[in-house]
Protein backbone atom coordinates (compact mmCIF):
# COMPACT_ATOMS: atom_id res chain seq x y z
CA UNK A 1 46.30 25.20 -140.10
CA UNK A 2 43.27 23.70 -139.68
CA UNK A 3 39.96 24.61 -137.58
CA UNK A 4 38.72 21.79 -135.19
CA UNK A 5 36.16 21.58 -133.10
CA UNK A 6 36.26 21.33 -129.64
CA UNK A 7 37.59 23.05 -126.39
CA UNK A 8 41.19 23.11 -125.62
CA UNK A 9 41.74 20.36 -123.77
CA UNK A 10 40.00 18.05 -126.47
CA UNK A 11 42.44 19.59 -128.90
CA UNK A 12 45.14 18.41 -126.76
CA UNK A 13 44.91 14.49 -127.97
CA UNK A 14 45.45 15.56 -131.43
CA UNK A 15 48.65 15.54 -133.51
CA UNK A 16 49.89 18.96 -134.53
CA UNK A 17 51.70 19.88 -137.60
CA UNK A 18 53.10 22.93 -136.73
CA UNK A 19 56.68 24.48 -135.41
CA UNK A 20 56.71 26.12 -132.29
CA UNK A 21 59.21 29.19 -132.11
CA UNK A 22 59.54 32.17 -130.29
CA UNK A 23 61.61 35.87 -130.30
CA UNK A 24 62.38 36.38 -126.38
CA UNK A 25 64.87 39.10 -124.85
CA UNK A 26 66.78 36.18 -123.54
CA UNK A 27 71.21 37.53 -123.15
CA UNK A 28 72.45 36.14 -126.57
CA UNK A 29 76.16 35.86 -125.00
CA UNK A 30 74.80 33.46 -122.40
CA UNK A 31 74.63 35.67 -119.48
CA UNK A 32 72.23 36.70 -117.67
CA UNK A 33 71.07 40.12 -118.90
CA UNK A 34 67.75 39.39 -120.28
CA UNK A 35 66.39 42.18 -121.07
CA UNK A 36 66.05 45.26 -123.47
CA UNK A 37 66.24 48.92 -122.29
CA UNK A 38 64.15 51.30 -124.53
CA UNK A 39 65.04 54.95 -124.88
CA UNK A 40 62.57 57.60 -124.49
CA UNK A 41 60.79 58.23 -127.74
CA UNK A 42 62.03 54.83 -129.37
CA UNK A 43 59.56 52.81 -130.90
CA UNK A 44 61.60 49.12 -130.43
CA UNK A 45 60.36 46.13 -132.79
CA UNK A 46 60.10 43.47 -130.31
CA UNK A 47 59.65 40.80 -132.88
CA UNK A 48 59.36 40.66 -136.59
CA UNK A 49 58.39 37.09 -138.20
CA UNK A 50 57.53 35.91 -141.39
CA UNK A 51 54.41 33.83 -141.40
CA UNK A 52 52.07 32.27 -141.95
CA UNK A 53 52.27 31.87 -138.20
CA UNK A 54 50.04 32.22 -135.17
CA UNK A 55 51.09 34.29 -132.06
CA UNK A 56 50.09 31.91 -129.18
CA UNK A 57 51.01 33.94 -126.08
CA UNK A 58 52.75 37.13 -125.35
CA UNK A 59 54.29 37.69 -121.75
CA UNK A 60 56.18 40.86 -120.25
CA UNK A 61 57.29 42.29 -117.41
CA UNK A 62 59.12 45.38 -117.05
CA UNK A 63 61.11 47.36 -114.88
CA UNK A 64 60.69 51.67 -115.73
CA UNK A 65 61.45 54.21 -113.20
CA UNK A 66 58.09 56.46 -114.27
CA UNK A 67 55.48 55.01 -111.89
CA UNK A 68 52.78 55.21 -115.10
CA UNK A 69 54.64 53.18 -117.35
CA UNK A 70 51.51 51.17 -118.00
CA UNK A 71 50.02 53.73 -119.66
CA UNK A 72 52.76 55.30 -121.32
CA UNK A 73 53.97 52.46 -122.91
CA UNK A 74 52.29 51.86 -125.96
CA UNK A 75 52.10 48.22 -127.64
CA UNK A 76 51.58 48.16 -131.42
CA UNK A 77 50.99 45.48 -133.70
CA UNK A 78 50.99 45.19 -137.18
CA UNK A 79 50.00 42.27 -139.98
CA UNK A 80 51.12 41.61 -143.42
CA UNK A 81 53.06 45.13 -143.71
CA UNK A 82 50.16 46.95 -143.15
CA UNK A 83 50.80 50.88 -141.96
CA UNK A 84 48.03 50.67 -139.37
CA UNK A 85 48.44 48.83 -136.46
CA UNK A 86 45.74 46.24 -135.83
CA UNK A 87 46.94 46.68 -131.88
CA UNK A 88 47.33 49.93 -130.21
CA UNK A 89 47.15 50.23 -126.81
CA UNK A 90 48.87 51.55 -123.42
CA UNK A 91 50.71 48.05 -122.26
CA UNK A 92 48.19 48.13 -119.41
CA UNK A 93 45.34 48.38 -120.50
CA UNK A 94 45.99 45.90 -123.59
CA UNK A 95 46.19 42.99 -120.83
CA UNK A 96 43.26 44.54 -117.99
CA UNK A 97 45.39 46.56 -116.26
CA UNK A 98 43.38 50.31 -116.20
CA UNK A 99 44.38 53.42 -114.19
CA UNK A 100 47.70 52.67 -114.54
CA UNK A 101 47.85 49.68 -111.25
CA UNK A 102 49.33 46.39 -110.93
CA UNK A 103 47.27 43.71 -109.28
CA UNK A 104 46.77 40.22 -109.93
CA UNK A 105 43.82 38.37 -111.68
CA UNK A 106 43.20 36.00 -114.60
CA UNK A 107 40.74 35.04 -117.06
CA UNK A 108 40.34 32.94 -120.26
CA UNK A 109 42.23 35.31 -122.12
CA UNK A 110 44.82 36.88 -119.70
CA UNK A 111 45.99 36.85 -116.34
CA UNK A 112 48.46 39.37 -114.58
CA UNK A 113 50.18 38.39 -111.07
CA UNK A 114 51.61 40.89 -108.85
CA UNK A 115 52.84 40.71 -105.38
CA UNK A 116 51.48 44.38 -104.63
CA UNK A 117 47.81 44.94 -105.46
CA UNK A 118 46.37 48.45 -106.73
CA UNK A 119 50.12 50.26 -106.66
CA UNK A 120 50.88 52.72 -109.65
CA UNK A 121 53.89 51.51 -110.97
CA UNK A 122 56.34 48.68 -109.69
CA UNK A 123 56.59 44.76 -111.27
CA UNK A 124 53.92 42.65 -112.85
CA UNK A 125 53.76 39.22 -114.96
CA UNK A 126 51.50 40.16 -118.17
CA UNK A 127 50.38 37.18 -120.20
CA UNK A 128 47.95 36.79 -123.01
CA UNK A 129 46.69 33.98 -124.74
CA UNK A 130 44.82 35.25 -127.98
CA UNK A 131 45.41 33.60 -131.03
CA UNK A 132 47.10 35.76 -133.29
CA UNK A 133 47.49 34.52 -137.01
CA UNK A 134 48.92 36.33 -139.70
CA UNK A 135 49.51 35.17 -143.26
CA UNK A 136 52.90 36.95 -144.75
CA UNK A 137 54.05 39.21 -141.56
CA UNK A 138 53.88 40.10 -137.94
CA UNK A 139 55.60 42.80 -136.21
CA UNK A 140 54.84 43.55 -132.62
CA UNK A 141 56.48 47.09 -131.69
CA UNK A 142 56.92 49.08 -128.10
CA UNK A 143 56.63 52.29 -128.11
CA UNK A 144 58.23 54.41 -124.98
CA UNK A 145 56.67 57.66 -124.49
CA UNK A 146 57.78 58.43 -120.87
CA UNK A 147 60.66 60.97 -120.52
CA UNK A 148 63.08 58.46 -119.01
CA UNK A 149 64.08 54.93 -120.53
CA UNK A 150 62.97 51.59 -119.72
CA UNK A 151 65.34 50.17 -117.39
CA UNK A 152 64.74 46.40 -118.63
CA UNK A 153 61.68 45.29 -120.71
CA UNK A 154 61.62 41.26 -120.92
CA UNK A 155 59.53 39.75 -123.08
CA UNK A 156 58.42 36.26 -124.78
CA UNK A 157 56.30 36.47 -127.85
CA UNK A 158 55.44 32.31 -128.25
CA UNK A 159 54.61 31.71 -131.58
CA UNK A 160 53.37 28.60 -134.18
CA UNK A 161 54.92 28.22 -137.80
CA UNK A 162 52.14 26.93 -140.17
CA UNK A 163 52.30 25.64 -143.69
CA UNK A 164 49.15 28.02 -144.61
CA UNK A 165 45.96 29.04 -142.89
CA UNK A 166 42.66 28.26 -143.48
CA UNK A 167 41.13 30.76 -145.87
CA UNK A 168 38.63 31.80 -143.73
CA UNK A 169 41.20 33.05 -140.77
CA UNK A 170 40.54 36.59 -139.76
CA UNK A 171 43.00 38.60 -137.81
CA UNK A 172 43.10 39.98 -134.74
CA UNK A 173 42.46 43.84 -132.99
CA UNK A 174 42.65 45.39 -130.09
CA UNK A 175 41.63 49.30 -129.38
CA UNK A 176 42.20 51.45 -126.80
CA UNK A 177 39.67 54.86 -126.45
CA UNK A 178 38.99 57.26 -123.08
CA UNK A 179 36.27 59.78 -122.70
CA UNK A 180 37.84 61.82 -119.44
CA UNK A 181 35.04 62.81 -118.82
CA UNK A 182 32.17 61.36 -120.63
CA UNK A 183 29.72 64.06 -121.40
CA UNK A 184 26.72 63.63 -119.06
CA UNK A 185 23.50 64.93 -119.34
CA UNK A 186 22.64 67.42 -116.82
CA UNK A 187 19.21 69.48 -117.76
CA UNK A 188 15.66 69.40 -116.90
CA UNK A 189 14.96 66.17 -116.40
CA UNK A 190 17.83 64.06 -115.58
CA UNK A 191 18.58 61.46 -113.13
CA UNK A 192 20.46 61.31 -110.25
CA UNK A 193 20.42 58.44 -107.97
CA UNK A 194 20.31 58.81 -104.26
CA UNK A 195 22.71 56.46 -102.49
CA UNK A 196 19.87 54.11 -102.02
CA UNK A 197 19.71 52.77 -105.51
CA UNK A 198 16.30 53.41 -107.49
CA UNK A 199 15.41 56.20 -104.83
CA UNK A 200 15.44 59.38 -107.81
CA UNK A 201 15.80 62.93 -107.18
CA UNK A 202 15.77 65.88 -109.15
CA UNK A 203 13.36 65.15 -112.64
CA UNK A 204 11.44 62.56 -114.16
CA UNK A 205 13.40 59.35 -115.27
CA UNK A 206 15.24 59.74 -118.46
CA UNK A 207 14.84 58.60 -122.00
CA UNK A 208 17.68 57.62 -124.25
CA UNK A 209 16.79 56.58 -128.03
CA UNK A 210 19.82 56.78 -129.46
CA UNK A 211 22.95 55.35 -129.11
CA UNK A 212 24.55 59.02 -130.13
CA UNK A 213 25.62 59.50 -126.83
CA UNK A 214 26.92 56.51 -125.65
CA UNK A 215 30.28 55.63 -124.54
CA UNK A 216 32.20 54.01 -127.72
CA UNK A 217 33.56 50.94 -127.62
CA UNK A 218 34.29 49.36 -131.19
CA UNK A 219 33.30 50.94 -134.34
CA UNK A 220 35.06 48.46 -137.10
CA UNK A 221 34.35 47.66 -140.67
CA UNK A 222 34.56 44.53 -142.98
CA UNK A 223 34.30 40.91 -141.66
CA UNK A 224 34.70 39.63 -138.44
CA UNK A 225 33.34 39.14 -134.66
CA UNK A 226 33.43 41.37 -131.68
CA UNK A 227 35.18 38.94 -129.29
CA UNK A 228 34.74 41.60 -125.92
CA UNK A 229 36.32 44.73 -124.01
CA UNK A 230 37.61 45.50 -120.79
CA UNK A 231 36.64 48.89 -119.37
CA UNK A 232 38.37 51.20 -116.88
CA UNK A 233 35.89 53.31 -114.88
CA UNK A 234 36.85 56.05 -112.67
CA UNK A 235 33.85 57.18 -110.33
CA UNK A 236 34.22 60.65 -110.19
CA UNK A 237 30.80 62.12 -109.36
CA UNK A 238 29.98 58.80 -106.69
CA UNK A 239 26.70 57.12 -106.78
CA UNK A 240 25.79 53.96 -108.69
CA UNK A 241 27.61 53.99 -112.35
CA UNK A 242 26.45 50.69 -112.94
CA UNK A 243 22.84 51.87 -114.76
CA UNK A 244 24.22 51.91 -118.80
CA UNK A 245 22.51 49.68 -121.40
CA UNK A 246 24.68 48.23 -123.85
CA UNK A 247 23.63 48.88 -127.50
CA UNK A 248 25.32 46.88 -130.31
CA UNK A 249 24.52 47.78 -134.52
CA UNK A 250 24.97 44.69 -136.88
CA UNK A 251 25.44 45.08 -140.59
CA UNK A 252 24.02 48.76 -140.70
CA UNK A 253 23.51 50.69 -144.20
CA UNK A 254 23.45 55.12 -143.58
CA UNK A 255 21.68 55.97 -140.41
CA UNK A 256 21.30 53.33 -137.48
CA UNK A 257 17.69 53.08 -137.28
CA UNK A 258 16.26 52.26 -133.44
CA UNK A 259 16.24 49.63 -131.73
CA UNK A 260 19.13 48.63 -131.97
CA UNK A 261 20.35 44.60 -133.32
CA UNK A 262 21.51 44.08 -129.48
CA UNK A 263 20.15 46.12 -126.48
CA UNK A 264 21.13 45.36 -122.29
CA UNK A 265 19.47 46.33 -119.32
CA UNK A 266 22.05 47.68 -117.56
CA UNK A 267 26.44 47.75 -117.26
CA UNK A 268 26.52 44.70 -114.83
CA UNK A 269 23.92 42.91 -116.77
CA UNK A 270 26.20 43.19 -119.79
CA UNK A 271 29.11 42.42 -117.45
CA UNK A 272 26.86 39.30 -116.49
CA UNK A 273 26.89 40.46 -112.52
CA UNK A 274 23.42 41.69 -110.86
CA UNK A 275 22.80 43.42 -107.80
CA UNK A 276 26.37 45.53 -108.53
CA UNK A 277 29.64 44.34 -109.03
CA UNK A 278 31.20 41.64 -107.16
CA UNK A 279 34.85 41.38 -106.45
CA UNK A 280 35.69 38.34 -108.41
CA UNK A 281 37.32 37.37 -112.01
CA UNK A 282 35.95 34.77 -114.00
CA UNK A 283 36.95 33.30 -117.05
CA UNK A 284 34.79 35.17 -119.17
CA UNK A 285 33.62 38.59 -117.14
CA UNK A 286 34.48 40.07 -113.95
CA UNK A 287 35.44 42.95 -111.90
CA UNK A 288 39.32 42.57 -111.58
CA UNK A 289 39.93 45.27 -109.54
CA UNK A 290 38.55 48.31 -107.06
CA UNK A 291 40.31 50.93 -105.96
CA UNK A 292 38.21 50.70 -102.41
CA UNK A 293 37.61 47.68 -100.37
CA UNK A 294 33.93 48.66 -99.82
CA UNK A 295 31.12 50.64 -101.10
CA UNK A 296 33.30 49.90 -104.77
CA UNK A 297 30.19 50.40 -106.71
CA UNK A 298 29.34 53.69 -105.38
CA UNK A 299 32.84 55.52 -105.38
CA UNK A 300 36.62 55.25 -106.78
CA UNK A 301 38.24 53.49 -109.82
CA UNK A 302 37.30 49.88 -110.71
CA UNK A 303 38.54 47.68 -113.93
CA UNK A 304 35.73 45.48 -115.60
CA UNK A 305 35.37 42.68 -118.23
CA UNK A 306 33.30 40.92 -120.62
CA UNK A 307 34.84 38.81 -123.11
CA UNK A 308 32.47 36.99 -125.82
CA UNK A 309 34.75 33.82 -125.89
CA UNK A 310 31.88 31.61 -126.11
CA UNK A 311 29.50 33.72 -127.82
CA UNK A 312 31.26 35.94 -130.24
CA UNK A 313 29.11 38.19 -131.93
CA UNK A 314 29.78 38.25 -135.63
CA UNK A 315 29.67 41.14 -138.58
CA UNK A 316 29.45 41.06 -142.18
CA UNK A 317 30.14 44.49 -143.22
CA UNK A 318 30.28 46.75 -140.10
CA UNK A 319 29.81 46.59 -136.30
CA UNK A 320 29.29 49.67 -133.33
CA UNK A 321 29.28 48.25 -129.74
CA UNK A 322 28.42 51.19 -127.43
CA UNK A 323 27.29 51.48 -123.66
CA UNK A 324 25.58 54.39 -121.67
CA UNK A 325 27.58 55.67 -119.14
CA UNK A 326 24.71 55.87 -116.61
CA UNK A 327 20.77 55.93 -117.18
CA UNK A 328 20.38 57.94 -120.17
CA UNK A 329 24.14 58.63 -120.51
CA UNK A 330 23.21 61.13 -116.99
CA UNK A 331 26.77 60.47 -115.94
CA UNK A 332 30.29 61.75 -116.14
CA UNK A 333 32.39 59.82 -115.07
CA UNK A 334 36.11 59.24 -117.01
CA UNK A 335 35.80 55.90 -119.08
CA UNK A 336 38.23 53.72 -120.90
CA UNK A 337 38.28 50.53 -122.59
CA UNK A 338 40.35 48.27 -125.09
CA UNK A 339 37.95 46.42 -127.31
CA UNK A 340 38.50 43.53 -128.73
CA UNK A 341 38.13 41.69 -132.27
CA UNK A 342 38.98 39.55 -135.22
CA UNK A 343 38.49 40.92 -139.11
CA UNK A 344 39.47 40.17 -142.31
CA UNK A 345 42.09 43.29 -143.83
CA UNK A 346 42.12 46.13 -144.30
CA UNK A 347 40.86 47.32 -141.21
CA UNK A 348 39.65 50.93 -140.68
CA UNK A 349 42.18 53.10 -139.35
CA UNK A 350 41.91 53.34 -135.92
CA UNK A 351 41.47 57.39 -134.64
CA UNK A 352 45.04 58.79 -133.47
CA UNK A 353 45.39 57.52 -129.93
CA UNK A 354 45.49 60.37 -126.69
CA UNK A 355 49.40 61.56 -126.22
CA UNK A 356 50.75 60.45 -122.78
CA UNK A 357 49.89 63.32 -120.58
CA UNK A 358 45.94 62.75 -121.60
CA UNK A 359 46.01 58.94 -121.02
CA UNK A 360 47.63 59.10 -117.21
CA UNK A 361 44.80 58.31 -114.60
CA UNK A 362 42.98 60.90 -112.61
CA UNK A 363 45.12 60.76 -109.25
């Protein structure tokens, strides 16, 4: 495999010297049953190759009777016969699908399509597009933690045989955390906002120096690039949520002195909105969905992206990408995100992921 320059559709007039393959739940017999069911508590290898390879695009749909099957199904994957996954994530969430709803949107690296928008539960197209290599092995695994099987879990996993990989190929993670609720700071001094935004009440305006308290999105180790995260916010205290600087350590020995390499002005200035969040989903950042048709920014769930496609943000030995939740981390509201990367191996294990009951959304 070789790296060339260029966008996609420049790479198009080139000649390509791999094998395209793929491991689908297509009806070997020839009928028409293609799908899988899953039993509860069965983790189900979905596919299994030998590389070196590159995963090119992953699709599924599925058909569960538990209404929160996108966040109780768990998608693991795992490279060269490593134990930890480098993927671990509610099905959801892994393709920008938070608080457990269907709805349709798309991006560079994803897009979903559903004929119901905002509905726990019920059908949805998932596709992703991230390059995936992997040297000896890849094994992408489902894991079903509802009480009741999947009815029918179809699935394409498009994939590229290679001859080898460039030596410099770094492999590719995805994490999913919550904080229900993040811990917000409350004493003397802290700021709440007034439903005119900017208008304070109640204290002086706070100070945050550290990143300590931050919501955390990626906290990896080795050599690699942060390539973005989408984040799941649930609004549970109302006002503007929008007022968290993003903070992002580079290469850091012992204690993260301050400033940090990387610091934002605000959550939709990282998101690369202003004035709020708009309704909209662009190839690179967006808000993909709100729970309310209006006053979105002040109230109910929304799903948010920002995905360094363009401008990937690279590590030599460590990276931690963090984000108040509110001015001065003075909110607490429930957060969750899947950050996303590439890395040489071994990766850091990633924390042991919330059981089922403590990932469903607040209803």
């Amino acid at each position: 495999m070789s790296i060339v320059p260029g966008n996609a559709m420049a790479n198009l007039t080139l000649a390509k010297d791999f094998l395209p393959a793929r491991v689908s739940s297509w009806d070997t017999s020839g009928r028409n049953r293609d799908s899988w069911r899953i039993e509860p508590g069965e983790s189900r290898v979905l596919a299994e190759i030998d590389g070196p390879g590159v995963i090119s695009h992953i699709w599924f749909t599925i058909s569960s009777p538990d209404k929160h099957y996108l966040r109780k199904l768990l998608l693991r994957i795992f490279w060269d016969g490593e134990e930890n996954p480098s993927v671990e994530s509610p099905v959801g969430d892994f393709f920008g699908l938070g608080h457990s709803r269907r709805f349709s949107y798309q991006c560079a690296p994803f897009n979903t399509s559903s004929a119901v928008e905002g509905e726990i539960g019920g059908g949805v197209a998932l596709n992703c597009w991230f390059q995936m290599p992997f040297r000896r092995k890849a094994k992408v695994v489902l894991v079903n933690e509802q009480e009741e099987p999947v009815n029918a879990f179809y699935f394409y996993v498009d994939y590229q045989k290679h001859k080898a990989l460039n030596e410099e190929t770094v492999y590719f993670h995805a994490q999913w955390r919550r904080n229900n609720p993040c811990d917000g700071w409350t004493g003397e001094g802290s700021v709440w906002h007034s439903a005119a935004w900017g208008q304070r009440i109640g204290g002086e305006e706070g100070v945050n120096l550290s990143d300590e308290k931050n919501y955390l999105i990626l906290e990896a180790e080795g050599r690699g690039h942060y390539v973005g995260v989408n984040m799941s916010i649930d609004n549970l205290y109302k006002g503007w949520w929008g007022e968290g600087d993003d903070m992002i350590y580079v290469d850091r020995d012992g204690q993260r002195a301050w400033p940090p390499d990387m610091h934002g002005t605000g959550s939709e200035d990282y998101l690369s909105h202003a004035w709020g969040m708009q309704k909209n989903a662009h190839l690179y950042n967006g808000l993909s969905w709100a729970e309310r048709e209006s006053d979105y920014n002040y109230a109910g769930k929304v799903c948010v992206y920002r995905y360094h496609i363009l401008d990937p943000i690279p590590f030599q030995k460590n990276i931690r990408v963090s984000i108040e939740h509110g001015e001065a981390n003075v909110r607490s509201d429930d957060y969750s995100s899947v950050a996303y990367w590439y890395q040489n191996e071994p990766h850091k294990a990633f924390r042991p992921i919330l059981s089922a009951k403590l990932r469903l959304p607040n209803i």
